[in-house]
Protein backbone atom coordinates (compact mmCIF):
# COMPACT_ATOMS: atom_id res chain seq x y z
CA UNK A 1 80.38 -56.59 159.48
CA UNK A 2 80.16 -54.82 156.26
CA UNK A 3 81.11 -56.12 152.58
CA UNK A 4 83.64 -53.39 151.51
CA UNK A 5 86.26 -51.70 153.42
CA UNK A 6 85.09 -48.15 152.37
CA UNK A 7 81.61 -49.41 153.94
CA UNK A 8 82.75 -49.93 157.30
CA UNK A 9 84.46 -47.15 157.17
CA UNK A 10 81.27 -44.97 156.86
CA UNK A 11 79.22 -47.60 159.32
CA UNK A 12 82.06 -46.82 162.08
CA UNK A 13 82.15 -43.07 161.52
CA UNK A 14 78.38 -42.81 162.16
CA UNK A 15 78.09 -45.31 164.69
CA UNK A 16 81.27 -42.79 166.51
CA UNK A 17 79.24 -39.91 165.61
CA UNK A 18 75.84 -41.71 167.69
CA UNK A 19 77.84 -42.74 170.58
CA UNK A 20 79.08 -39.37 170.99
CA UNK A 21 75.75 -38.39 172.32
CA UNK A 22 75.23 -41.68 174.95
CA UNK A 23 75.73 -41.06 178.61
CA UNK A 24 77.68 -44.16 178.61
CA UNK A 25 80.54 -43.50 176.41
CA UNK A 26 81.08 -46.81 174.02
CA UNK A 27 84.39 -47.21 171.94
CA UNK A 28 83.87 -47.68 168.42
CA UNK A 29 87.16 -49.28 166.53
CA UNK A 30 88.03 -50.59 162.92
CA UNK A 31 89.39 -53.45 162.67
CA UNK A 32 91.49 -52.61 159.92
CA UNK A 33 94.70 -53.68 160.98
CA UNK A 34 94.75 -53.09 164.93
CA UNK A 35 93.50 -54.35 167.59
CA UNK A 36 90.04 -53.03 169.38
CA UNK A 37 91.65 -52.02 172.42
CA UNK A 38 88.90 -52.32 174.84
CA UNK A 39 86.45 -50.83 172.17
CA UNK A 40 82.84 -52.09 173.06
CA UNK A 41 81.73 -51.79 169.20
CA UNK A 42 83.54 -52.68 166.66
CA UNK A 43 82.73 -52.57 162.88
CA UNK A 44 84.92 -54.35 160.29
CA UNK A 45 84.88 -56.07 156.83
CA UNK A 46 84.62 -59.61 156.94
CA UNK A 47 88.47 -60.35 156.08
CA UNK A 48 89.30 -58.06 158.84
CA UNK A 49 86.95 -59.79 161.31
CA UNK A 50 88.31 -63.54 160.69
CA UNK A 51 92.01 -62.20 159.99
CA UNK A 52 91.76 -60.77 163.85
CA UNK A 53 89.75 -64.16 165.13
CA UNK A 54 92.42 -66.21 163.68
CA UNK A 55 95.51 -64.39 165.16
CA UNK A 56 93.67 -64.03 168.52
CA UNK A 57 93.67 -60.09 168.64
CA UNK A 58 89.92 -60.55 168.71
CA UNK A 59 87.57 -63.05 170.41
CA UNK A 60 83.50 -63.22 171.06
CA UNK A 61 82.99 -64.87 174.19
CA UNK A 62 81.65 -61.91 175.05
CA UNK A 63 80.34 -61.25 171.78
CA UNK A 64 76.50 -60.05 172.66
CA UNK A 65 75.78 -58.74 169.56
CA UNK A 66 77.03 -59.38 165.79
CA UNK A 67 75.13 -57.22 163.01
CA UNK A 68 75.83 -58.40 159.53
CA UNK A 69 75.00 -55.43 156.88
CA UNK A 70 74.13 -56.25 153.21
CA UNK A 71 74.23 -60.11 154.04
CA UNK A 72 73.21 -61.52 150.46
CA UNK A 73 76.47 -59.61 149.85
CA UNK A 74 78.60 -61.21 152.44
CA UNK A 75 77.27 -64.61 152.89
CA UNK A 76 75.41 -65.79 149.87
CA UNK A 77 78.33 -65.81 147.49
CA UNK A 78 80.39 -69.13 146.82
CA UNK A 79 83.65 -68.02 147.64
CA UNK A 80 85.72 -68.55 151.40
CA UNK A 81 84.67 -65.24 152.55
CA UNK A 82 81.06 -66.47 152.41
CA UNK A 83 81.93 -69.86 153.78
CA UNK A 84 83.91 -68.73 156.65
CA UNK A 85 81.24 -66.34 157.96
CA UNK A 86 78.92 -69.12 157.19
CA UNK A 87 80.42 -71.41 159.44
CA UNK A 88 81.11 -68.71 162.35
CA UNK A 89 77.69 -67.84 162.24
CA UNK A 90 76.95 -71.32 163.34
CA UNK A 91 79.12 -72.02 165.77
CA UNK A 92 77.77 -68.64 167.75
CA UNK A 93 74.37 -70.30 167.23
CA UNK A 94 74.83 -73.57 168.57
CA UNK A 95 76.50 -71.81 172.12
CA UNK A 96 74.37 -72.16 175.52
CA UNK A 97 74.16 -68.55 175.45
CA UNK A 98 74.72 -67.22 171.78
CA UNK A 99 75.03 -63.62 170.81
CA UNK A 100 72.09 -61.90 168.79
CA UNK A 101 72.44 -61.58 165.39
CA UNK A 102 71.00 -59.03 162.93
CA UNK A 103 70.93 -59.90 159.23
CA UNK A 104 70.06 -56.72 156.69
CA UNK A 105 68.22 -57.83 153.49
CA UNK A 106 67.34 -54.53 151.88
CA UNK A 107 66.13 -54.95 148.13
CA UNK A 108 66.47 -58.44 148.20
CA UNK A 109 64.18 -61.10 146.07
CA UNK A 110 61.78 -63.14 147.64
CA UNK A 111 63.86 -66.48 146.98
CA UNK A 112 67.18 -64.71 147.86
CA UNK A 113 65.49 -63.94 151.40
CA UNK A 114 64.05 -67.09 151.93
CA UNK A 115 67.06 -68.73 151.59
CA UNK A 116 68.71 -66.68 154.40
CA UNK A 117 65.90 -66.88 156.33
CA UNK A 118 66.16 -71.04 156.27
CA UNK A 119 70.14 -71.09 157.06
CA UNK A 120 69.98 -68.24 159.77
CA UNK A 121 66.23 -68.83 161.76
CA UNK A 122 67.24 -67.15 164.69
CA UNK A 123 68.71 -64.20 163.40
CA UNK A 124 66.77 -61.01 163.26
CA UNK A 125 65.89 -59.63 160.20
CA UNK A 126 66.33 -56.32 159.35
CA UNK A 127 65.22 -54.66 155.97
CA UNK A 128 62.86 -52.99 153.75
CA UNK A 129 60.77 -53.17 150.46
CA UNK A 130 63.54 -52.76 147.53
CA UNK A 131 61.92 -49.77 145.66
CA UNK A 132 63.47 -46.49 144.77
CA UNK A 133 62.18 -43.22 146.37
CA UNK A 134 60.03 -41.02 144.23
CA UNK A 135 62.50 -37.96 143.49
CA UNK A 136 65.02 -39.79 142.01
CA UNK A 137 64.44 -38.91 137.91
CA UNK A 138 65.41 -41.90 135.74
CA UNK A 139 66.19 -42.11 132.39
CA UNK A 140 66.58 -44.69 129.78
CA UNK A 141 68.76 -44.49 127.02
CA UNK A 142 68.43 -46.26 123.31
CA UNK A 143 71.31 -46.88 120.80
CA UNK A 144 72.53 -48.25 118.50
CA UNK A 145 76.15 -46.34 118.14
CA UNK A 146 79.31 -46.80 120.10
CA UNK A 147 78.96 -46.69 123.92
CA UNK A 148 82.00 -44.57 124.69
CA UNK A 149 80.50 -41.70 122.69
CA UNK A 150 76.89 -42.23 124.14
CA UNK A 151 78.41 -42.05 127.55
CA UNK A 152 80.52 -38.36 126.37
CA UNK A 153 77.09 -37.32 125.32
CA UNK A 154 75.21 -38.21 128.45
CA UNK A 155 77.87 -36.44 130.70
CA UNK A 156 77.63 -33.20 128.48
CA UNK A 157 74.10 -32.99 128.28
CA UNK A 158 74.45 -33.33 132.49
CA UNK A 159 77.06 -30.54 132.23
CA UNK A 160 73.92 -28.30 130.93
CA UNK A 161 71.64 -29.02 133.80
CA UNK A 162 72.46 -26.27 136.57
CA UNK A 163 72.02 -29.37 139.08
CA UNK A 164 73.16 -32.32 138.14
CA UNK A 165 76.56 -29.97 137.29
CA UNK A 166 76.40 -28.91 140.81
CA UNK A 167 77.07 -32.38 142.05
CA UNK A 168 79.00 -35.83 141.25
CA UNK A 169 78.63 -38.49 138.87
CA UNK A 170 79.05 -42.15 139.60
CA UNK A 171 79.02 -44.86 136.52
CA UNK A 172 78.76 -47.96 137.33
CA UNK A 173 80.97 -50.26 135.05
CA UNK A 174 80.49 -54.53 135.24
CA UNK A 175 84.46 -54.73 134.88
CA UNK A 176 87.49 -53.22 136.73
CA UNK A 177 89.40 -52.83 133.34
CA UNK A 178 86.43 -51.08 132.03
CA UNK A 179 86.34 -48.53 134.65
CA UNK A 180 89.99 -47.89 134.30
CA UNK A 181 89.87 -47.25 130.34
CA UNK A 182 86.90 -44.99 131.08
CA UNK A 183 88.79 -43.23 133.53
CA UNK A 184 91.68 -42.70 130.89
CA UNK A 185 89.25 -41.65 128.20
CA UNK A 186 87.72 -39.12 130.51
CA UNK A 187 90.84 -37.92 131.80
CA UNK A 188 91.49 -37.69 127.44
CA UNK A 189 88.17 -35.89 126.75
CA UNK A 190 86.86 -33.92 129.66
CA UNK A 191 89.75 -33.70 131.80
CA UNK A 192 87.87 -30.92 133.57
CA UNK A 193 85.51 -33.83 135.47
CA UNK A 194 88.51 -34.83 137.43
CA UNK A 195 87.73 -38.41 136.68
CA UNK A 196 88.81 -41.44 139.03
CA UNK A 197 88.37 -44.97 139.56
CA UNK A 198 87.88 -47.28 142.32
CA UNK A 199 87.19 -51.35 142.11
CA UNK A 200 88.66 -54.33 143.77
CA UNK A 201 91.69 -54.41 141.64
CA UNK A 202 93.19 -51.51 144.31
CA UNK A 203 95.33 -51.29 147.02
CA UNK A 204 93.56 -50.09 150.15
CA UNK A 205 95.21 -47.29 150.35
CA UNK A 206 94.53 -45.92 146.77
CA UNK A 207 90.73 -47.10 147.08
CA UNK A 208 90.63 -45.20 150.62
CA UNK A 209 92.03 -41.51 148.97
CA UNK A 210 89.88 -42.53 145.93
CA UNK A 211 86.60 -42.41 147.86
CA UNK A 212 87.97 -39.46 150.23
CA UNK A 213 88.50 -37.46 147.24
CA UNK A 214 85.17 -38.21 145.59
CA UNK A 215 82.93 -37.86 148.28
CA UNK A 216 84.72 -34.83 149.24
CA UNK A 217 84.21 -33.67 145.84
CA UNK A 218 87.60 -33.04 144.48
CA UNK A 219 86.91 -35.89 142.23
CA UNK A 220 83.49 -34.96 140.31
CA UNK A 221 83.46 -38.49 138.26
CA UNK A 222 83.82 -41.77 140.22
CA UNK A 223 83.87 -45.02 137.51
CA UNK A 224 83.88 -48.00 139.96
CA UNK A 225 82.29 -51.22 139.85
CA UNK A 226 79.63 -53.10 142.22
CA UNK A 227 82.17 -51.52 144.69
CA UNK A 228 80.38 -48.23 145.36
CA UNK A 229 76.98 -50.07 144.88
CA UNK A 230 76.11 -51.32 148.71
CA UNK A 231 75.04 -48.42 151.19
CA UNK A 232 77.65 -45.65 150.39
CA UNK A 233 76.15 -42.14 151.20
CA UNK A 234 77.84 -39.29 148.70
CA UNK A 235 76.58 -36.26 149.92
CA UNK A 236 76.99 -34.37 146.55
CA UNK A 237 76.17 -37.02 144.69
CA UNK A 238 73.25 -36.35 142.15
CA UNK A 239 73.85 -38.25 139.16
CA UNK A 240 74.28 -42.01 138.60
CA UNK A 241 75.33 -43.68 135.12
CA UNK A 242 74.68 -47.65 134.51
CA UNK A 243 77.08 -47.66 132.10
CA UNK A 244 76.95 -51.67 132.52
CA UNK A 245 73.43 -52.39 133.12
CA UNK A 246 73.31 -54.74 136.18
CA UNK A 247 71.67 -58.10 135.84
CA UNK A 248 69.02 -58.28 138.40
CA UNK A 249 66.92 -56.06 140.27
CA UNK A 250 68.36 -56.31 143.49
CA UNK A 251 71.79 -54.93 141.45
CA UNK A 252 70.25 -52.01 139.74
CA UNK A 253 68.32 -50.63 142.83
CA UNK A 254 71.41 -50.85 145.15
CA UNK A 255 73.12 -48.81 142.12
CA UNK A 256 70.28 -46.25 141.49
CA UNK A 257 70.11 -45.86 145.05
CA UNK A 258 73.12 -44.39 145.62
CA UNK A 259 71.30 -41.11 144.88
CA UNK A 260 68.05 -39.28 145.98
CA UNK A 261 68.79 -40.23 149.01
CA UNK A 262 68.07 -37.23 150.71
């Protein structure tokens, strides 16, 4: 399971790519809106996963293995997504022969971690010390004027740099509405950047050509929200704007970290 659609998306075209080269041949499926037909992996968000469960497409009694990525994302929130994986996590447990069950907890706080750690015991634990590698460049910027025009001025002054104009920007906005009026003011001022937006607001379909077209670099300015923050790889990627500073740590690495990755 993965938190956004455009994640599992990217999980399920790498985890194709890696079963390519196994002598035993697994099928890797979405579940997007069909059925796994016979796959032996499938990778899905988790409305996709209990959408299938609950029309009987899919079932796990011979579930073996159930990897949950980003899982403060998925099942720490208070919402029915987060109780409904919740309670389907437990009821795998408490079988005479439950499935193993893989929990990532990259950049997470101690307390955050602890508290998965004391609803999931059994689960195995996968993750790393939240810290940003050492060639990403960051930058802080003070003012006191309007943010609009600081932002114009930060994306010309990266127009000057041979390579952060050689790549993409993303700018992370806290709102959907924000990211849409930035959008509309870039596509005003510097129409040239090919500005676009993505956030939950979106049909899948837009949100899917949205990220095709920025990671495939048509689109060289990507305004989104916490949407683009959770393990997307952008290849051309070199340039990320907090235009909304997030409001914990966790937040802003997951955001900075969506470049320097390579």
């Amino acid at each position: 399971m993965a938190p956004t659609s455009e994640l599992a998306a990217q999980v399920a075209r790498v985890a194709s790519q890696l079963a390519a080269a196994l002598p035993s041949l697994p099928g890797v499926a979405r579940l997007a809106d069909a059925a796994p037909r016979g796959a032996r992996l499938a990778v899905a968000t988790p409305e996709e996963a209990l959408r299938q469960l609950s029309r009987g497409v899919l079932g796990t009694d011979c579930l073996r293995h159930l990897a949950i990525d980003e899982a403060d994302a998925i099942l720490c929130g208070r919402d029915d997504r987060a109780r409904q994986v919740d309670e389907l996590l437990h009821e795998l447990e408490r079988r005479e022969e439950p499935p193993q069950i893989f929990l990532t907890m990259a950049h997470l706080t101690q307390v955050r971690e602890d508290e998965l750690v004391s609803r999931f015991p059994s689960a195995q634990r996968v993750g790393h010390t939240g810290v940003l590698v050492p060639t990403l460049r960051q930058c802080f910027h003070y003012f006191r004027s309007d943010r609009d025009a600081k932002l114009l001025d930060v994306l010309g002054s990266a127009n000057e740099d041979s390579w952060l104009r050689g790549g993409t920007t993303l700018v992370f906005c806290s709102l959907a509405e924000t990211a849409e009026r930035l959008r509309r003011m870039l596509e005003d001022r510097i129409p040239s950047c090919r500005p676009a937006a993505l956030h939950d607001g979106m049909q899948a379909d837009e949100r899917a050509a949205v990220f095709g077209a920025f990671r495939g670099g048509s689109s060289r300015v990507l305004l989104t929200t916490d949407s683009a923050a959770r393990g997307l790889d952008f290849p051309q990627l070199r340039h990320v704007i907090m235009y909304d500073v997030p409001s914990d740590i966790t937040a802003f690495v997951h955001c900075a970290g969506r470049t320097a990755r390579r």
